[in-house]
C-alpha atoms as a PDB file:
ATOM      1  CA  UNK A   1       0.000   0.000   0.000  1.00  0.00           C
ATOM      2  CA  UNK A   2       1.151   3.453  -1.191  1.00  0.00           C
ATOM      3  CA  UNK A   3       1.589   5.995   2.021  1.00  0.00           C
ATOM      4  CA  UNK A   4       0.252   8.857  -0.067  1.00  0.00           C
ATOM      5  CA  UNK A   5      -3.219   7.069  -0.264  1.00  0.00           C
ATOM      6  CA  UNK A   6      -3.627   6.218   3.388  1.00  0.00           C
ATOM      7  CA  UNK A   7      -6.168   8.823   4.738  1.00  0.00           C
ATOM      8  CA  UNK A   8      -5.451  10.465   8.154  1.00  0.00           C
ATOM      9  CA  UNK A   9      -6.704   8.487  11.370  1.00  0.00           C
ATOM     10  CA  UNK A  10      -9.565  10.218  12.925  1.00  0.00           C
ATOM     11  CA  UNK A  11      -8.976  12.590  15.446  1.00  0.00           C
ATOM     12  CA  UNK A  12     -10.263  11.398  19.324  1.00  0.00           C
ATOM     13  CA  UNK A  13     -13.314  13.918  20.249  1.00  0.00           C
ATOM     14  CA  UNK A  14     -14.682  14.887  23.924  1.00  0.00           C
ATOM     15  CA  UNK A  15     -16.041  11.407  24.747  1.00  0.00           C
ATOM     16  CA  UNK A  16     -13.036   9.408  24.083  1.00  0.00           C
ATOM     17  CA  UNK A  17     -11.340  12.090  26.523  1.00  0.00           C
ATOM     18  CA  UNK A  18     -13.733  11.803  29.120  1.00  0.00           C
ATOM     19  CA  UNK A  19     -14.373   8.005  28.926  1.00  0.00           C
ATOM     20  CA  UNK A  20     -10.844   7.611  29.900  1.00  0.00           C
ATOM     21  CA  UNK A  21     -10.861  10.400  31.957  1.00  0.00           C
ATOM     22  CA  UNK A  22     -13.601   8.334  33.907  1.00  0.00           C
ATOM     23  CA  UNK A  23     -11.906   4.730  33.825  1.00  0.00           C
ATOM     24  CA  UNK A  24      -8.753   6.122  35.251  1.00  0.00           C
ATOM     25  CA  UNK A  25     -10.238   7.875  38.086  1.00  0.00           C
ATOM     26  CA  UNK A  26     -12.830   4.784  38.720  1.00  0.00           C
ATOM     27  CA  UNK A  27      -9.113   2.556  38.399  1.00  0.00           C
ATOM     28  CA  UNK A  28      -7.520   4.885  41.385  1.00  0.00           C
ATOM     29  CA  UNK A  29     -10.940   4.797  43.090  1.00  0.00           C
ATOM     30  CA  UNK A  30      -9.979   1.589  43.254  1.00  0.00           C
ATOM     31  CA  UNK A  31      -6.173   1.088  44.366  1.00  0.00           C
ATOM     32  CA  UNK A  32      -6.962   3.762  46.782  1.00  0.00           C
ATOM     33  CA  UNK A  33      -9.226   1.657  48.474  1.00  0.00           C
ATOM     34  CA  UNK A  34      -6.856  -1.868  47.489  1.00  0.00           C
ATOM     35  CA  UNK A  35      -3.892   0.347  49.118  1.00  0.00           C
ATOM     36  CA  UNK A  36      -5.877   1.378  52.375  1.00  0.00           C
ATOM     37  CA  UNK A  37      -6.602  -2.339  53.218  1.00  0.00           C
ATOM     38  CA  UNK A  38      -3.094  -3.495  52.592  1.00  0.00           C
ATOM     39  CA  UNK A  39      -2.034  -0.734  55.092  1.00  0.00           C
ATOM     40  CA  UNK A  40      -4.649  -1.619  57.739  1.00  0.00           C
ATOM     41  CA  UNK A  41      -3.802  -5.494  57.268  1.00  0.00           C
ATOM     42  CA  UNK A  42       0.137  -4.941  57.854  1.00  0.00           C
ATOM     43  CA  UNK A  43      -0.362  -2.325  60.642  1.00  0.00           C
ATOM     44  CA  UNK A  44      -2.468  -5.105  62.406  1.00  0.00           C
ATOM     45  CA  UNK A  45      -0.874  -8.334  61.530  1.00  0.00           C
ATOM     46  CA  UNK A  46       3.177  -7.334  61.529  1.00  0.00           C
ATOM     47  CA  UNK A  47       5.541  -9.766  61.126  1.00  0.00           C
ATOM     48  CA  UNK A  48       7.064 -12.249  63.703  1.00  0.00           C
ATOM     49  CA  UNK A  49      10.263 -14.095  62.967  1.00  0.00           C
ATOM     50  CA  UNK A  50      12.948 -15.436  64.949  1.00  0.00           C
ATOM     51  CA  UNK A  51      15.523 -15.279  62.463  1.00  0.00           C
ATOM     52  CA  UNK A  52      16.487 -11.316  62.131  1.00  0.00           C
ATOM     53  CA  UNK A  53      16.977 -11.723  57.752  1.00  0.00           C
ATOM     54  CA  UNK A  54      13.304 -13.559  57.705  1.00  0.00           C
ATOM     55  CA  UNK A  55      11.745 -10.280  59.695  1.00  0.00           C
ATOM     56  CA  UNK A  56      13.685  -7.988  57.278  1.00  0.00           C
ATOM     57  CA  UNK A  57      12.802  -9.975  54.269  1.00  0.00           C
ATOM     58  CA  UNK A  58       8.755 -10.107  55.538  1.00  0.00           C
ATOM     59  CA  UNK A  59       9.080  -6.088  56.132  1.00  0.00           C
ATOM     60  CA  UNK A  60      10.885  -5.271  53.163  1.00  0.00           C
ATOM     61  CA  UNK A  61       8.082  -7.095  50.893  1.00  0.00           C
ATOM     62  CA  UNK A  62       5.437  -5.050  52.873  1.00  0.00           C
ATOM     63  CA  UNK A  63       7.140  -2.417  52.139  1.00  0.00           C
ATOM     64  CA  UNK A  64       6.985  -3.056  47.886  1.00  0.00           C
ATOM     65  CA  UNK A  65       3.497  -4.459  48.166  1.00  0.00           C
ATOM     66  CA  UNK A  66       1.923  -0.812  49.919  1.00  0.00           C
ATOM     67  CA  UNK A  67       4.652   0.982  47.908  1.00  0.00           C
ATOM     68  CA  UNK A  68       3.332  -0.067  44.542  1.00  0.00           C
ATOM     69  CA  UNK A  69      -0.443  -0.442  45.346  1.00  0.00           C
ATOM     70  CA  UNK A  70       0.058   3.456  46.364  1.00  0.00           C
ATOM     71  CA  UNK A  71       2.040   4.050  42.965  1.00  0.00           C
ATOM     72  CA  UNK A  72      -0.633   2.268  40.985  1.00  0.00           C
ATOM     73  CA  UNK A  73      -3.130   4.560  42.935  1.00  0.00           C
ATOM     74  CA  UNK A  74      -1.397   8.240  42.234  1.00  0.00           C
ATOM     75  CA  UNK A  75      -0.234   6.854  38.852  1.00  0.00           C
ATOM     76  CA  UNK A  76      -3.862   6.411  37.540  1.00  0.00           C
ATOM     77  CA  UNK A  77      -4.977   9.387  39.559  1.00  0.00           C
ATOM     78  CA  UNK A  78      -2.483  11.831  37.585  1.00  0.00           C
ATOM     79  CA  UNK A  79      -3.536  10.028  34.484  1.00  0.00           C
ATOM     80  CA  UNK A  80      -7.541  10.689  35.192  1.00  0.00           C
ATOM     81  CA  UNK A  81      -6.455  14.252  35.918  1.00  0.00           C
ATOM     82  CA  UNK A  82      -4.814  14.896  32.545  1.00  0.00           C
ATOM     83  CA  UNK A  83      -7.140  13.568  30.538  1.00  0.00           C
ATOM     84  CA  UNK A  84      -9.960  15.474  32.343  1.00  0.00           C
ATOM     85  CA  UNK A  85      -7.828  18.440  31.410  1.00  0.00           C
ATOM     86  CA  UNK A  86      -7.507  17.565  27.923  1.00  0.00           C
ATOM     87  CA  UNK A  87     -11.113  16.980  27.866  1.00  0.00           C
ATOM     88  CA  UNK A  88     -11.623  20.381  29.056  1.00  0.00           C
ATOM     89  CA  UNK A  89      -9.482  21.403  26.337  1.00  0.00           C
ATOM     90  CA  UNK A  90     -10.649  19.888  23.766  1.00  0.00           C
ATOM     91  CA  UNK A  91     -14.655  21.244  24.625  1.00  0.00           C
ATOM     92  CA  UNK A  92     -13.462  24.903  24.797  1.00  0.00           C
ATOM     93  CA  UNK A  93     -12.053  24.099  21.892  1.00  0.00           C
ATOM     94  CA  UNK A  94     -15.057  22.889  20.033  1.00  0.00           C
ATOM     95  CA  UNK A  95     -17.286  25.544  21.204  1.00  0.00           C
ATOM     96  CA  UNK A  96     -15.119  28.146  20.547  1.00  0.00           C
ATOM     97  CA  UNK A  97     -13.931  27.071  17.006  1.00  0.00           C
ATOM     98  CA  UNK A  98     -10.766  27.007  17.704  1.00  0.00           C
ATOM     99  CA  UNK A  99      -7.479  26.198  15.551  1.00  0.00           C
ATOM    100  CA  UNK A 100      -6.444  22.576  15.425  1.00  0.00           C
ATOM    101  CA  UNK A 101      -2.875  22.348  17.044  1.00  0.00           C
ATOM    102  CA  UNK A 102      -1.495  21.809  13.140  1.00  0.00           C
ATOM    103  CA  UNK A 103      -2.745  24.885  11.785  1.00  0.00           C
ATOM    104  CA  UNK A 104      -1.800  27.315  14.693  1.00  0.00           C
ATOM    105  CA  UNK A 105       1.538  25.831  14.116  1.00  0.00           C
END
């Protein structure tokens, strides 16, 4: 297939913004709640070893398992927050008739 008669990809409207705008913040909803019951279990059930590199094993893999439930929990928070930006964006720029990014280039 020639690349001169390929025809542009559609651009992504409003919705698309704000459907993933919605899934991400539903997806940190989520880990939010995921991270606050990992942190409740380990503060109530620490761990109890004999052996001094078992207890820091055990509390160094608590300490990944909270660290990347919180990660997974900002990460698709800042990513719900962008897109709801670009969402807002992308509706002032449809009611005001505004210049796609190309053209004001």
């Amino acid at each position: 297939m020639n690349p001169q008669d390929a025809t542009p990809a559609p651009r992504k409207g409003p919705l698309s913004f704000l459907s993933g705008a919605l899934t991400a913040a539903l997806l940190a909803w989520i880990c939010l709640g995921l991270s606050r019951r990992l942190t409740l279990y380990y503060a109530l059930h620490p761990p109890h070893y004999s052996s001094q590199v078992a207890q820091s094993i055990a509390t160094a893999v608590k300490t990944l398992i909270v660290g990347m439930s919180f990660l997974a929990t900002f990460s698709f928070a800042f990513i719900g927050l962008g897109l709801a930006l670009v969402f807002v964006r992308s509706v002032v720029q449809t009611v005001t008739g505004g210049a796609s990014d190309e053209q004001s280039v």
